[in-house]
N, C-alpha and C. Protein backbone atom coordinates (compact mmCIF):
# COMPACT_ATOMS: atom_id res chain seq x y z
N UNK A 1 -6.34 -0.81 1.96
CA UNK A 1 -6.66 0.23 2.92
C UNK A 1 -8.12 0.66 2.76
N UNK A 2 -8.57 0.88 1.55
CA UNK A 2 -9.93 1.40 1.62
C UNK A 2 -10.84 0.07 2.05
N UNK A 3 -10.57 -1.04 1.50
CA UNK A 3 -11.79 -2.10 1.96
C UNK A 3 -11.39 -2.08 3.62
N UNK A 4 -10.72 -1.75 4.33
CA UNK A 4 -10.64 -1.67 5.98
C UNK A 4 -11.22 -0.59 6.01
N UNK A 5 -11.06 0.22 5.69
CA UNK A 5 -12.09 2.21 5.73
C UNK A 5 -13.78 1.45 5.61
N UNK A 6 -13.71 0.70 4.47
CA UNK A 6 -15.42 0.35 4.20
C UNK A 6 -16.28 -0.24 5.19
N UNK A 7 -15.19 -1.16 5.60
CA UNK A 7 -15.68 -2.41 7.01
C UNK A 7 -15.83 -1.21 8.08
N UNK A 8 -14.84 -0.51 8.29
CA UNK A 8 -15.35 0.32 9.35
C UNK A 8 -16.70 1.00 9.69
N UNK A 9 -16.73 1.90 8.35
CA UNK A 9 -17.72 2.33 7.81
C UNK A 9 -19.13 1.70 8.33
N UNK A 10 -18.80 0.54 7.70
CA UNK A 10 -20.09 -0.21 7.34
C UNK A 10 -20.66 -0.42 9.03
N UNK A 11 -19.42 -1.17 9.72
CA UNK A 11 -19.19 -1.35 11.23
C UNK A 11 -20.12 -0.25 12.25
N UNK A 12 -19.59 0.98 11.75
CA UNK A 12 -20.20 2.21 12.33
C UNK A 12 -21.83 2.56 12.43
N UNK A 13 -22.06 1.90 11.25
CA UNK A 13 -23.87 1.98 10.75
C UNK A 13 -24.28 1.35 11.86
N UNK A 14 -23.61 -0.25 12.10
CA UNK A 14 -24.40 -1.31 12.89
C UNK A 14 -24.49 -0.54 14.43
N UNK A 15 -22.80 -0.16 14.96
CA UNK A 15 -23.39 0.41 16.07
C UNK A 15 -23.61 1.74 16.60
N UNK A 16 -25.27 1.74 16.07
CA UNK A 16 -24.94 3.11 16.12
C UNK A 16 -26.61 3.46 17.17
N UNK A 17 -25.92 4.26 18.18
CA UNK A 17 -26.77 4.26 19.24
C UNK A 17 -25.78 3.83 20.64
N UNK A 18 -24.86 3.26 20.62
CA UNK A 18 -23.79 2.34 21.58
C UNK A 18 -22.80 3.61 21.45
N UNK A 19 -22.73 4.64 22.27
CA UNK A 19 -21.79 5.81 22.18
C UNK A 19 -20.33 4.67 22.49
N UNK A 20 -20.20 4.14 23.54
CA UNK A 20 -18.42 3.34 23.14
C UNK A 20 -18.21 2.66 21.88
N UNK A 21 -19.37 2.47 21.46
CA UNK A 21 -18.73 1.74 20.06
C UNK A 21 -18.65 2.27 19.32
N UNK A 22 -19.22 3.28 19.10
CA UNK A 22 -18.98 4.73 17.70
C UNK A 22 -17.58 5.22 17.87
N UNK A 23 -17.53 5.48 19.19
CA UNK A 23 -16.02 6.32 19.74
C UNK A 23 -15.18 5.10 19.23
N UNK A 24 -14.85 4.04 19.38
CA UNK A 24 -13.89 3.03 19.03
C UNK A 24 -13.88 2.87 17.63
N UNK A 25 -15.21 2.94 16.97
CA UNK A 25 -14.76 3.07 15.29
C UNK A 25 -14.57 4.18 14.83
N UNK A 26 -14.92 5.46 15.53
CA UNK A 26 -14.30 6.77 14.94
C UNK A 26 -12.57 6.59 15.08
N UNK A 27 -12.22 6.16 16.16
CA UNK A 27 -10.41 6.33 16.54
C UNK A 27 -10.15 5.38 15.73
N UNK A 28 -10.73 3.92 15.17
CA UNK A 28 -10.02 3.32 14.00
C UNK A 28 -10.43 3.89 12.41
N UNK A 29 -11.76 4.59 12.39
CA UNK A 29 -11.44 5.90 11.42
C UNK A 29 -10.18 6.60 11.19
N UNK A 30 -10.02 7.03 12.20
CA UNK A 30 -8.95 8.17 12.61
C UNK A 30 -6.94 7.64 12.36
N UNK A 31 -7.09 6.61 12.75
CA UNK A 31 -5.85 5.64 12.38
C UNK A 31 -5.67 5.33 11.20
N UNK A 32 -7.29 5.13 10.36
CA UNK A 32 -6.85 4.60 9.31
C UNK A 32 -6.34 5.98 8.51
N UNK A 33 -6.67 6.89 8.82
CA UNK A 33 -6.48 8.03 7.71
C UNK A 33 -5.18 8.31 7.94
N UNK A 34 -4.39 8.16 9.23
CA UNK A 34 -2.94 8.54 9.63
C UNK A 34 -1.88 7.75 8.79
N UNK A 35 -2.37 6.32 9.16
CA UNK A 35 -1.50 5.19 8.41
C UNK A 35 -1.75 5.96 6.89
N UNK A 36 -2.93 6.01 5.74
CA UNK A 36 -3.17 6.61 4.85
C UNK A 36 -2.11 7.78 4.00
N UNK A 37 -2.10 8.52 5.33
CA UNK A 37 -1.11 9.47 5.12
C UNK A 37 0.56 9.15 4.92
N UNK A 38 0.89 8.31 5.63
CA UNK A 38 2.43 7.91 6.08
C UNK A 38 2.44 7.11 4.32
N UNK A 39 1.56 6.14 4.24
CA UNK A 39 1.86 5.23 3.46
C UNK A 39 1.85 5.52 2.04
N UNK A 40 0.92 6.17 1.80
CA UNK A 40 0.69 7.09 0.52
C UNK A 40 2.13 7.82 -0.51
N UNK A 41 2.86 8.72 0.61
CA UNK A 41 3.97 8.90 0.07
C UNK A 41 5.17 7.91 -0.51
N UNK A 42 4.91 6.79 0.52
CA UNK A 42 5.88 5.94 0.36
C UNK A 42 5.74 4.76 -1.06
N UNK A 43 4.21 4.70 -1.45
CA UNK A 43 4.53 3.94 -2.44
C UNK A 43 5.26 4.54 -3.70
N UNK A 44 5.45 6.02 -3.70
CA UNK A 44 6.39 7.01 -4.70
C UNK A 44 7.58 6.48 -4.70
N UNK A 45 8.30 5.97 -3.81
CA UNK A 45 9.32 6.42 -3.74
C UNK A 45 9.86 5.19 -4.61
């Protein structure tokens, strides 16, 4: 999960100036932290 957070990350640097492409890696920002959340608990169990 975090090396997909990093690529994003990293992703985000390149386009940056391209407002649709920021918006499309912020919402896979945004997914990744959701999945993050769900999944997190579950490796407890």
């Amino acid at each position: 999960m975090a090396l997909i957070r990093l690529t994003a990350e990293k992703l985000k640097s390149r386009v940056a100036g391209d407002v649709e492409s920021e918006t499309a890696v912020d919402d896979v920002l945004e997914e990744i932290d959701r999945l993050h959340q769900i999944i997190e608990p579950l490796l407890f169990l």
